[in-house]
Protein backbone atom coordinates (compact mmCIF):
# COMPACT_ATOMS: atom_id res chain seq x y z
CA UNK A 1 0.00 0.00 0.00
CA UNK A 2 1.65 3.75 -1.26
CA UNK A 3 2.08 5.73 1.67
CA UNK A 4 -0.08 8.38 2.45
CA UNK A 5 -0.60 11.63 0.83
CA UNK A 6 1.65 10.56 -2.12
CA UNK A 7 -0.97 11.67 -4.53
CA UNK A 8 -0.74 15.21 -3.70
CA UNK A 9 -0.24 18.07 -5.29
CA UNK A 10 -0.20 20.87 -2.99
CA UNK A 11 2.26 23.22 -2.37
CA UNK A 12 5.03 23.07 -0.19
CA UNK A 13 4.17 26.60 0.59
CA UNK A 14 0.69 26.11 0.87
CA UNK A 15 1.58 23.11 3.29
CA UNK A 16 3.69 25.31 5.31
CA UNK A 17 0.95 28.11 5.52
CA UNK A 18 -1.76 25.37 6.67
CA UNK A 19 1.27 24.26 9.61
CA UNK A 20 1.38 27.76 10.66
CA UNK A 21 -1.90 28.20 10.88
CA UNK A 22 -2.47 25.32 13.49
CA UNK A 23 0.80 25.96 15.74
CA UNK A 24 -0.68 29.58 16.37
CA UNK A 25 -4.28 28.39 16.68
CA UNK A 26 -2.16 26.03 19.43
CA UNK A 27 -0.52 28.94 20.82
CA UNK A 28 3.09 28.92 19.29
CA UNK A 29 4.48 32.52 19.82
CA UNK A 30 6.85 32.25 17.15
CA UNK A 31 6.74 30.62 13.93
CA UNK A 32 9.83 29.95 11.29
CA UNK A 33 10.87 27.77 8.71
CA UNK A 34 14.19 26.13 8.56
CA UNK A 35 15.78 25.96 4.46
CA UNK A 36 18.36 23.96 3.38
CA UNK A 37 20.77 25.09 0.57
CA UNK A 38 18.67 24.79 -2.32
CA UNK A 39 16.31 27.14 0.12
CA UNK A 40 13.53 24.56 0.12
CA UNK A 41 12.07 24.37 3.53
CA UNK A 42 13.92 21.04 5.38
CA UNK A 43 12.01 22.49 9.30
CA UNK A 44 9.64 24.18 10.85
CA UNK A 45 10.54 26.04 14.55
CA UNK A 46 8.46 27.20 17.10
CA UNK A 47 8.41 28.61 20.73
CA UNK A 48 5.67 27.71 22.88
CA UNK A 49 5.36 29.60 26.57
CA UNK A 50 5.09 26.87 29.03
CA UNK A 51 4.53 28.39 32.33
CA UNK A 52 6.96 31.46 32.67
CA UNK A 53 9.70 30.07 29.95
CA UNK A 54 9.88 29.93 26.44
CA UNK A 55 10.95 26.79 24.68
CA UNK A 56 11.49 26.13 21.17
CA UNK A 57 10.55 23.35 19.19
CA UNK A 58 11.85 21.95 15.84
CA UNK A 59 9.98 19.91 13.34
CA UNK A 60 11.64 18.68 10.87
CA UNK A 61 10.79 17.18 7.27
CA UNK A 62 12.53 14.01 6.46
CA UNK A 63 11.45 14.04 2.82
CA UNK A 64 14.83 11.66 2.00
CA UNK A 65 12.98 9.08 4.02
CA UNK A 66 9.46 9.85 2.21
CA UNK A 67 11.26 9.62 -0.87
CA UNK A 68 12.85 5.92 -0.24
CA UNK A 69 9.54 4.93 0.68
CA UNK A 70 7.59 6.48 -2.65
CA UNK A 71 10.96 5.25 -4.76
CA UNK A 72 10.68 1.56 -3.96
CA UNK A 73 6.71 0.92 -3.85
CA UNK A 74 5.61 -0.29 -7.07
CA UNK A 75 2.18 0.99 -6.59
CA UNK A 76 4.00 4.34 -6.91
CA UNK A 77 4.11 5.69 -10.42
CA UNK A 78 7.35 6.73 -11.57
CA UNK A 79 6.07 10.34 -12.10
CA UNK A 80 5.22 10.83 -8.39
CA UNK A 81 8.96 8.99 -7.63
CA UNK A 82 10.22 12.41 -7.18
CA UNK A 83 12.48 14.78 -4.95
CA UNK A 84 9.81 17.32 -5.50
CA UNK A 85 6.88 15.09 -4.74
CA UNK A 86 8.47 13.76 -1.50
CA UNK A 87 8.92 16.97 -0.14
CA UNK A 88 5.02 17.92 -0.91
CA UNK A 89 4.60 14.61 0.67
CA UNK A 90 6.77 15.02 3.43
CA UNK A 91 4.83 18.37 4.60
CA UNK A 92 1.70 16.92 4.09
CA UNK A 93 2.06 14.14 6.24
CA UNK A 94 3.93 16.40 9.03
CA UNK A 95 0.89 19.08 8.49
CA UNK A 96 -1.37 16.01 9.27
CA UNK A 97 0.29 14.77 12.26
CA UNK A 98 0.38 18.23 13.69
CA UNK A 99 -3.41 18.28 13.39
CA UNK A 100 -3.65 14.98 14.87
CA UNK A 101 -1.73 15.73 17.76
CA UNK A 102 -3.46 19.01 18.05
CA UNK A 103 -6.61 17.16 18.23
CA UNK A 104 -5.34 14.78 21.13
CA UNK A 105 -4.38 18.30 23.05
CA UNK A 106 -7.97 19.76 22.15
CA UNK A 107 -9.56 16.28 23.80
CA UNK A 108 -7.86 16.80 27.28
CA UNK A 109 -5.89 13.55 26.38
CA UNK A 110 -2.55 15.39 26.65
CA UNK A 111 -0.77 18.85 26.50
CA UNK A 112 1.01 20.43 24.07
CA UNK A 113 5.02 20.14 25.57
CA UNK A 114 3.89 16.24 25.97
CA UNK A 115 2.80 15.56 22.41
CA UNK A 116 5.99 17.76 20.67
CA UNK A 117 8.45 16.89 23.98
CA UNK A 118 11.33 14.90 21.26
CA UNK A 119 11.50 17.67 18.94
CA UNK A 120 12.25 19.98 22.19
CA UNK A 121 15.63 22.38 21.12
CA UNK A 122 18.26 22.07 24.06
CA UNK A 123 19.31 25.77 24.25
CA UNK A 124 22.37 25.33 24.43
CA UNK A 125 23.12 22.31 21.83
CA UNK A 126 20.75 23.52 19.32
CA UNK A 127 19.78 19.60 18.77
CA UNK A 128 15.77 18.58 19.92
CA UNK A 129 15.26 16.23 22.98
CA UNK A 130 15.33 13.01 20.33
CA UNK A 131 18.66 13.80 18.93
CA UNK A 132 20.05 13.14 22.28
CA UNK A 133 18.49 10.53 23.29
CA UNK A 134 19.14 8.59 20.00
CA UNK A 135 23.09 9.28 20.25
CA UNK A 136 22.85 7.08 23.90
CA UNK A 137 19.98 5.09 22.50
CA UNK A 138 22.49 2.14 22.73
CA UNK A 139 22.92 2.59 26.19
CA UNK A 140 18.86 1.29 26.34
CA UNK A 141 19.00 -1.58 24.02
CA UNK A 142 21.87 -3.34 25.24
């Protein structure tokens, strides 16, 4: 089965927009987009107030692994086996999951630090919550 969303054809932009749009309905205080060199967005940042502090949260897009994933299916057509389509992709499916998690917060089921808490920035690494666990994730499975 394809993955999901790897029909579309929305606009990264348009994607981002729609992400924006939810974080501040959520609260974020601050919205921006991360680009890579090619300036095509690659993450989206945002600061939340929790209590008295700010903290900042990174989301990134892992189109590369959207793009494996749409490159070996053979339900995929070969037109949609793209760079370009796996970054629509990629957004779409982080714009979803945003909304999804949004929707958990919205039902009382959990709050907003809890859903986003491994793409947490450490202030002073600059790498999320995830990034350091997974460097001592060995430490766990041995």
């Amino acid at each position: 089965m394809p993955i999901i969303n790897y029909t579309t054809k929305v606009d990264i932009h348009k994607t981002l927009g729609e992400v924006q749009s939810v974080l501040a309905k959520a609260g974020a205080r601050s919205i921006s987009v991360d680009y890579d060199e090619q300036a095509l967005p690659v993450a989206v940042t945002f600061i939340v107030k929790i209590g008295t502090q700010y903290v900042n949260f990174r989301l990134p897009s892992n189109w590369e692994g959207v793009h494996r994933r749409i490159d070996r299916d053979q339900n995929v057509p070969k037109r949609l086996k793209t760079e370009e389509q796996a970054r629509r992709v990629a957004w779409r499916i982080v714009k979803d999951w945003i909304e999804a998690q949004m929707a958990i917060v919205d039902a009382g089921l959990a709050v907003l630090p809890e859903v986003f808490l491994p793409y947490v920035v450490n202030p002073q690494t600059g790498v999320t919550l995830y990034q350091e666990f997974s460097k001592g994730v060995s430490l766990f499975l041995d």
